[in-house]
Structure formats: structure tokens, C-alpha cells
Protein backbone atom coordinates (compact mmCIF):
# COMPACT_ATOMS: atom_id res chain seq x y z
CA UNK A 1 47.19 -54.77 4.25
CA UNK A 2 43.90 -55.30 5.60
CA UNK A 3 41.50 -53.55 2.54
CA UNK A 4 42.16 -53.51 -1.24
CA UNK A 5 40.33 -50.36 -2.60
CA UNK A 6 37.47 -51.52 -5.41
CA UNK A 7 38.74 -52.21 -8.88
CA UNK A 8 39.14 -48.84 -10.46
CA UNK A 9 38.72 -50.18 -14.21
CA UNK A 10 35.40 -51.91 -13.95
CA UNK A 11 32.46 -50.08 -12.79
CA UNK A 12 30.97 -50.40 -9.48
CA UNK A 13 28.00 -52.43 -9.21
CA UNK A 14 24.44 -50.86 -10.44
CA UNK A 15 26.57 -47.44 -11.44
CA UNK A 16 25.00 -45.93 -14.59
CA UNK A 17 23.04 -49.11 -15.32
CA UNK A 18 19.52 -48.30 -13.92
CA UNK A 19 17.64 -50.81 -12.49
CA UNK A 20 19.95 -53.79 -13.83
CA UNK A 21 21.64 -56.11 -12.07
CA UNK A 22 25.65 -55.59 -10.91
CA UNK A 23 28.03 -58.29 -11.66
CA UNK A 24 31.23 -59.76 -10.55
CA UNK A 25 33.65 -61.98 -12.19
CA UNK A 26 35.43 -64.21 -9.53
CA UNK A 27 38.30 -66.19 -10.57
CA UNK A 28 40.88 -68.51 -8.24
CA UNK A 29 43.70 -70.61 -8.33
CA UNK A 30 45.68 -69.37 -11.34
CA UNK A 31 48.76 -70.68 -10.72
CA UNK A 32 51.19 -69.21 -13.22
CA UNK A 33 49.10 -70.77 -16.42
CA UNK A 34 48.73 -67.19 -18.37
CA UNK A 35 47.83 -69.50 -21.45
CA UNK A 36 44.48 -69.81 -18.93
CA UNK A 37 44.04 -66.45 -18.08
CA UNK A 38 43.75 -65.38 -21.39
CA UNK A 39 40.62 -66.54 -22.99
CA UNK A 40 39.30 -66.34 -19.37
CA UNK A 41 39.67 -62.45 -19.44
CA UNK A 42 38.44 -62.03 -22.84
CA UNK A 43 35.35 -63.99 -22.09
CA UNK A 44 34.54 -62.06 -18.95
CA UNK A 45 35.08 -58.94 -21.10
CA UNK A 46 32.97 -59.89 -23.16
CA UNK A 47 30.62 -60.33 -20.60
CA UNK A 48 30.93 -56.69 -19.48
CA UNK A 49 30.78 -57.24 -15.85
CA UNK A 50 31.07 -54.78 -13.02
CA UNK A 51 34.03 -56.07 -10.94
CA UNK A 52 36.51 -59.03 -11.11
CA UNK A 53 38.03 -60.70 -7.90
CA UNK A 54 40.63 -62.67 -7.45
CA UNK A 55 40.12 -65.46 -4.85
CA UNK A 56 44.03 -66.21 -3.89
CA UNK A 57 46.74 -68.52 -5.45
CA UNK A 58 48.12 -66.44 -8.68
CA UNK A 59 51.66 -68.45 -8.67
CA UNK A 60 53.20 -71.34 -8.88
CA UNK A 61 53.23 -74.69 -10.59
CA UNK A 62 53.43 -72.97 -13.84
CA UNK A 63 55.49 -71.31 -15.82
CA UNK A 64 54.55 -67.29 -16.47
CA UNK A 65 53.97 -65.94 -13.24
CA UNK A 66 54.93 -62.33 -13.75
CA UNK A 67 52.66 -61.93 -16.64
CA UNK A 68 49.70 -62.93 -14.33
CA UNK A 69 50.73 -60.48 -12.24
CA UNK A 70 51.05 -58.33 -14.61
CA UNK A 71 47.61 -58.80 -15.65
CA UNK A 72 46.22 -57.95 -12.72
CA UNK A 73 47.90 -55.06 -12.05
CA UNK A 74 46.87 -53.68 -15.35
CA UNK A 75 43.71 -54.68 -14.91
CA UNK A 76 42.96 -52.97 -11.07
CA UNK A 77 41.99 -56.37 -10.17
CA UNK A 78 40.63 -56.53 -6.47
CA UNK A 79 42.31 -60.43 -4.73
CA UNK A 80 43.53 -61.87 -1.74
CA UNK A 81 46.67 -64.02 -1.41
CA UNK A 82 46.54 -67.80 -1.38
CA UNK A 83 48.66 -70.40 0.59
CA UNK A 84 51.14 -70.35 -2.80
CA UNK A 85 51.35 -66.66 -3.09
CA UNK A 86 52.60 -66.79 1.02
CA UNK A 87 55.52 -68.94 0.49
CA UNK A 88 56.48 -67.90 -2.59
CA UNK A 89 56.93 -64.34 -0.83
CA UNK A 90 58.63 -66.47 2.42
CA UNK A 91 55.42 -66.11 4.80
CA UNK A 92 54.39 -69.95 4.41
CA UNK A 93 57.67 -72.23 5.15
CA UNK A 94 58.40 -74.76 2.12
CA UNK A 95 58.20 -77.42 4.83
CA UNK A 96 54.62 -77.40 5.31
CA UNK A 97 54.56 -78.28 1.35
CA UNK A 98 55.27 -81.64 0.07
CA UNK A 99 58.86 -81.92 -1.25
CA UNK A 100 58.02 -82.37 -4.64
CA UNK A 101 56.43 -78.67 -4.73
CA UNK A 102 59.37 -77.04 -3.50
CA UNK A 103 60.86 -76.50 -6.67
CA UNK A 104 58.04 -75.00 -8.69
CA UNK A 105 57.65 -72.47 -5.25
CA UNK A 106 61.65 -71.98 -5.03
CA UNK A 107 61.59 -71.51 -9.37
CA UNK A 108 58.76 -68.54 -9.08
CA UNK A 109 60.31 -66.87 -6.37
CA UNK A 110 63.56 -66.30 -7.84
CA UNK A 111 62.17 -65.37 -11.32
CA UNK A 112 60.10 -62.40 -9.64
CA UNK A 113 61.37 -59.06 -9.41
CA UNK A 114 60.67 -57.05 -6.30
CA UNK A 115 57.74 -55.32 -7.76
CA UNK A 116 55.86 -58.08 -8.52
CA UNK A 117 56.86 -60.17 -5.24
CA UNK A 118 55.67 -56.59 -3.06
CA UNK A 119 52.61 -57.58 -4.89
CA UNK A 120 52.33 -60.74 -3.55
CA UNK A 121 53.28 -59.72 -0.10
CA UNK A 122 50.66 -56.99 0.05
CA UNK A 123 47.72 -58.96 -1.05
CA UNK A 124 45.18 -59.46 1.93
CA UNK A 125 44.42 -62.88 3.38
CA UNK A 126 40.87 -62.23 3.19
CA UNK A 127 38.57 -59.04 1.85
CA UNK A 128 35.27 -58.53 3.03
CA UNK A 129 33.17 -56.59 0.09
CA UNK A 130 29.09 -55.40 0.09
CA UNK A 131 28.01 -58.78 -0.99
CA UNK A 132 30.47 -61.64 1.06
CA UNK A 133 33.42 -62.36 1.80
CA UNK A 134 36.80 -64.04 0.20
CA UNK A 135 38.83 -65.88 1.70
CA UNK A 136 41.27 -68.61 -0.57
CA UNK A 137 40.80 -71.56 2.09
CA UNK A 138 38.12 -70.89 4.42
CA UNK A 139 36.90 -68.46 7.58
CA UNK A 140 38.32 -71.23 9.23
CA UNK A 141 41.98 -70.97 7.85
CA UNK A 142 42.29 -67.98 4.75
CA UNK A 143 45.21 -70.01 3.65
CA UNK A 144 45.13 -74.06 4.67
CA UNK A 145 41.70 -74.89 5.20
CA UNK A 146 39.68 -76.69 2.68
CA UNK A 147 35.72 -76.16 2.22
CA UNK A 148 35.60 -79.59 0.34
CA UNK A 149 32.71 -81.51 1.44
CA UNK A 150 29.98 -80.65 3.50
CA UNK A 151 31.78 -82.09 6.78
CA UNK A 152 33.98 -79.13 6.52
CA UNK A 153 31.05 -76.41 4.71
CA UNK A 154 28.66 -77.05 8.32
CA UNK A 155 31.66 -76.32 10.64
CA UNK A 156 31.70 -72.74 8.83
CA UNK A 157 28.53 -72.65 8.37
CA UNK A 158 27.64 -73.26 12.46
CA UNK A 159 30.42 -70.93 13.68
CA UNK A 160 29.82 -67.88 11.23
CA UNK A 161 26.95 -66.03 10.72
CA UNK A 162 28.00 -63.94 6.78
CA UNK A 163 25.22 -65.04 4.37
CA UNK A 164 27.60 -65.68 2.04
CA UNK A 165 31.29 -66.28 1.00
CA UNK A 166 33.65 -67.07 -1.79
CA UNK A 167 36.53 -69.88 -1.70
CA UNK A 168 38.95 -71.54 -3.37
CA UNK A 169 42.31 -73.85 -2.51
CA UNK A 170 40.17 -76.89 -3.99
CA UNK A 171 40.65 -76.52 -7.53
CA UNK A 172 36.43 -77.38 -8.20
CA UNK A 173 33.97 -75.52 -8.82
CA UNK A 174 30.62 -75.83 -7.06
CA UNK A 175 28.81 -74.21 -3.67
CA UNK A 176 27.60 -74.75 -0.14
CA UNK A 177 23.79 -74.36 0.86
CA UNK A 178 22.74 -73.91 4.48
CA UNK A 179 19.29 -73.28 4.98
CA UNK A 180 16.65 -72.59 7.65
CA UNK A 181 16.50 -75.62 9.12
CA UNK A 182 20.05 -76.15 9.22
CA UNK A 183 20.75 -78.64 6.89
CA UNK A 184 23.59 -78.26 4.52
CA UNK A 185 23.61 -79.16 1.04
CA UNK A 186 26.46 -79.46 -1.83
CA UNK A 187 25.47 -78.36 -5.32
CA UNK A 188 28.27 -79.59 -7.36
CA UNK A 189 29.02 -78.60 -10.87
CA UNK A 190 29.84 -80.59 -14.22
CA UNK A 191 29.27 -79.31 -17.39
CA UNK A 192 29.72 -81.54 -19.96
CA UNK A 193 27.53 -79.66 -22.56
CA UNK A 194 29.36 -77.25 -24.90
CA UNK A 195 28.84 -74.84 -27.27
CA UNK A 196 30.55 -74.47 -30.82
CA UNK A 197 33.35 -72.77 -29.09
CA UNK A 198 33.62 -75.21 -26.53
CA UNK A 199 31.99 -72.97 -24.13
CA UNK A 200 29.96 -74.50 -21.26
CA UNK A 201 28.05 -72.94 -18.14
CA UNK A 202 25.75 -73.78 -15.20
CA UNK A 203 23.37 -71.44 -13.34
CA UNK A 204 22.26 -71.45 -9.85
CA UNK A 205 19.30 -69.44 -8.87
CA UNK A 206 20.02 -68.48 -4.80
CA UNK A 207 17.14 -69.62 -2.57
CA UNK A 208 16.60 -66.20 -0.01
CA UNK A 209 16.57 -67.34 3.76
CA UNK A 210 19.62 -69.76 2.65
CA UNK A 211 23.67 -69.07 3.03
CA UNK A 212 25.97 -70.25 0.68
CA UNK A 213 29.55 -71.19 0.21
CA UNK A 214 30.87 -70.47 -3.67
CA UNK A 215 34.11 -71.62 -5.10
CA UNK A 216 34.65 -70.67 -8.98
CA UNK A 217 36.43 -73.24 -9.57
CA UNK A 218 40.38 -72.83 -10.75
CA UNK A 219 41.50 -71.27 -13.97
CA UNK A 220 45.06 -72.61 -14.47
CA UNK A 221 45.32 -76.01 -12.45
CA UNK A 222 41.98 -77.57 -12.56
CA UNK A 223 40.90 -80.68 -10.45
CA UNK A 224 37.48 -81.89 -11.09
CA UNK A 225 38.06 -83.88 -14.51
CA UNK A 226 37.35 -81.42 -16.72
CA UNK A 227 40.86 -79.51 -18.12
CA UNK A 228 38.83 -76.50 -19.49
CA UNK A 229 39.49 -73.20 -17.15
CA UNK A 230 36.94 -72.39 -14.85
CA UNK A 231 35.62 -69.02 -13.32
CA UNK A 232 32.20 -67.64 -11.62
CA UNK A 233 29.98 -64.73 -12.17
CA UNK A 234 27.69 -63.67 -9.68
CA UNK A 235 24.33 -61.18 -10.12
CA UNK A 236 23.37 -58.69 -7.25
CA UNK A 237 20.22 -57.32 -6.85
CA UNK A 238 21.44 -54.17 -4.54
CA UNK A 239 24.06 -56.16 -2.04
CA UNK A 240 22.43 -59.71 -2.10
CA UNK A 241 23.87 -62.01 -4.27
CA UNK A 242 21.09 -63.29 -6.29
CA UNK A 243 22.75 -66.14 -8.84
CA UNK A 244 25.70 -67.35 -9.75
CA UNK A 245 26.75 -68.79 -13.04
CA UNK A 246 29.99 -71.17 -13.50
CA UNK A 247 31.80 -70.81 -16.83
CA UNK A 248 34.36 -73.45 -18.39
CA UNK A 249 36.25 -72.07 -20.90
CA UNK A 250 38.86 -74.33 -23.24
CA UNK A 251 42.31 -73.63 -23.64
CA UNK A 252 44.87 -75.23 -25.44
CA UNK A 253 47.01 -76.24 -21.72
CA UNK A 254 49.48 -78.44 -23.82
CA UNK A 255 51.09 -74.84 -24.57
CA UNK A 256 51.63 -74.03 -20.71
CA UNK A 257 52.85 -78.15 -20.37
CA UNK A 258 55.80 -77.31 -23.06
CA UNK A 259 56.87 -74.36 -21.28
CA UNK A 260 56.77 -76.17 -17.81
CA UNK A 261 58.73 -78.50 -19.02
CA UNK A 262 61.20 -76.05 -20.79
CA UNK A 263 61.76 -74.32 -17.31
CA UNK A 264 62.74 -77.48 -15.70
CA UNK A 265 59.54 -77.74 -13.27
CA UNK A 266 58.15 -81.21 -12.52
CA UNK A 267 56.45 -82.75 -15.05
CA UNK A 268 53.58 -83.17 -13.21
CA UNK A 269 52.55 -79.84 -13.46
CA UNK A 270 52.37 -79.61 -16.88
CA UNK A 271 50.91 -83.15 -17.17
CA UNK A 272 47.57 -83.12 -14.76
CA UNK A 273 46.51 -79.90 -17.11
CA UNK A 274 45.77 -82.70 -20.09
CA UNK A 275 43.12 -84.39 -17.93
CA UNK A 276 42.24 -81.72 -14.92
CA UNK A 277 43.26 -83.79 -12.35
């Protein structure tokens, strides 16, 4: 499948909204951790935005995959398939995983019905919408390549000419920024900050002339020290991305730990959700 059609239950951007700004939620790397997902949604619709995309690796490593599915089915949510999503559907080989991931991958593949594994299997390895485009990894590689420092953000940068695209596969949060004179810049994100509900975010105003590389950040198996789930929403001003805000939202992950652990998957897992690492 080369084209997902646009999310039917949000509305399209600017539609009935005047002059305002359209919005788009983008969340990545849930991997199976519906105890995630949950307060993520809820905070996004609270948000009211225009569209939510997914940016590849819904399964594995925890322990409710077919409920995330199933909430983005019910939801119309636009995604593209990560690296996990291939081999759990057989289009990735579990030899080009490290051993100790092949039962979590083998686990969530045999506790998927058809239905939700077709899912999987149809979900495009990259989507190109109005504003940029997804891919999990990179233009580089949809599925395998990381966009992790800016070594690896100028090679894109240099050999693509999109003014702007989303990533995952890296489990942090942060963006890319390539401007005129071809210099490329990493804005990374920590917020430590909170509100009474635990809440934190960081803004990032877009600099025009520039082109930028954005990764939300992972909702269900985060990496950059911070265990709290992370998405993205970006503003458009007609097509042109024009800000994007990173959201951490607390969760309580020793929940999704217990039931890792009840399903037999490696500890691991469950244990690096404590810390986000």
C-alpha cells in the first residue's frame, strides 16, 4: 500500500476553523504499552487537533498489542509501519534483531489475529502528506536507518530536497535544522519542568528558509531519561509547518512492567520503562 487516505475522524487541517491554524498530533514508537497510549490520546483530545499520525513501530516489547491496534483503527489514525511492525508480520527476518528480542517479536505475532496482523502488513513504509513526509527510520532507510545525530541528519539533509520530515526508530524526542548556509543544527529536547499534573512541554518556533528533521519522541518505550510518554504537535499556517510543540505526559509504566512480566517477555522490557532508558 503506497497511500493511507486522511484520518476520517479528525478534521482536515484549516476546515471550518477560519483563519486558525491546522494541527497534527504525531506520535511514534508505541510498542505494545496501551497503559501509554492512553493518557496520550486523551491529552491530544483534549487538545482538539486536526489529524493524528502515527510515525511506525505500534508492537512489540510490550504486552497489549491488539488493543493499540485497536485504537487506531477506531480512531482512523493515518501511520506507517516501523522495523517491529515488519517482522512481526514476517517482512523483517528475526535474524537481523538481536537474540534477546526475538521473543517479545515471536510472543506478538502469535497473539495477533489475522485482522490485526493484515493491519500491520498493510501499513506503508513511508506517507508523504501536504506538510512532510514520515518515514519511521529515515529517507535513507524507512525501516533501519537512524536520524540520531547530526552526522546522520546532513547526509539526508544533502541528498533530499523535502523541507521537512517526521522520524522516529530513536526513541527521543528532538529535531534537525538545516539552514541557508548549510549548516546543520540539533535542537534537542528535555523538559524537566512540570505542571501539577505532571505535564511538561517545549516549543519550537520554525525559522522560514530552514528544513527540519522532527522526531516526537516515543510513547511506550522511551530512551532519553525521562520515563514520561512523549508525542509532538505541529501548527500549519496553510501547508508550511510553522511550530512544533513536544509534550511529556506521565504514566504509571510499572502497570505495563507487571503485565510484561506476567506474559513471560524479558524483563528488560518492562524494566527500562522505570527510568526511560
Amino acid at each position: 500500500m503506497s497511500y493511507v487516505e486522511l484520518n476520517k475522524r479528525y478534521r482536515s487541517p484549516g476546515e471550518n476553523r477560519g483563519e486558525q491554524l491546522g494541527t497534527i498530533a504525531l506520535i511514534s514508537d508505541i510498542h505494545s504499552n496501551y497503559q501509554a497510549l492512553i493518557p496520550v490520546l486523551a491529552h491530544i483530545d483534549r487538545l482538539e487537533v486536526d489529524q493524528v499520525a502515527f510515525i511506525g513501530d505500534l508492537v512489540d516489547y510490550g504486552p497489549e498489542p491488539a488493543q493499540c491496534i485497536q485504537a487506531m483503527r477506531e480512531r482512523e489514525i493515518i501511520g506507517i509501519q516501523g522495523n517491529h511492525d515488519a517482522a512481526v508480520v514476517g517482512e523483517i527476518s528475526l535474524e537481523d534483531f538481536p537474540i534477546p528480542m526475538h521473543a517479545s517479536l515471536q510472543w506478538t505475532n502469535q497473539v495477533l489475529n489475522e485482522i490485526d496482523l493484515r493491519y500491520l502488513t498493510d501499513l506503508p513504509q513511508s506517507l508523504r502528506l501536504p506538510w512532510g513526509i514520515l518515514h519511521h527510520g529515515s529517507p535513507h532507510d524507512s525501516l533501519w536507518h537512524r536520524v540520531q545525530n547530526t552526522s546522520a541528519a546532513t547526509m539526508i539533509f544533502r541528498f533530499t530536497k523535502e523541507s521537512l520530515y517526521v522520524v522516529g526508530h530513536t526513541h527521543f524526542p528532538g529535531a534537525f535544522c538545516y539552514n541557508a548556509r548549510k549548516q546543520v543544527k540539533m535542537v534537542p529536547v528535555h523538559m524537566r519542568t512540570v505542571d501539577t499534573h505532571g505535564l511538561a512541554t517545549k516549543t519550537l518556533v520554525l525559522e522560514e528558509g530552514c528544513r527540519y528533521i522532527i522526531n516526537p519522541g516515543s510513547v511506550g518505550q522511551p530512551r532519553d531519561g525521562d520515563p514520561r510518554a512523549s508525542f509532538a504537535v505541529v501548527s500549519l499556517e496553510d501547508t508550511r509547518v510553522d511550530s512544533v510543540t513536544w509534550y511529556k505526559v506521565p504514566y504509571d509504566a510499572e502497570i505495563t512492567r507487571s503485565k510484561i512480566l506476567a506474559h513471560g517477555l524479558p524483563q528488560i522490557n518492562g524494566d527500562r520503562l522505570l527510568v526511560g532508558k
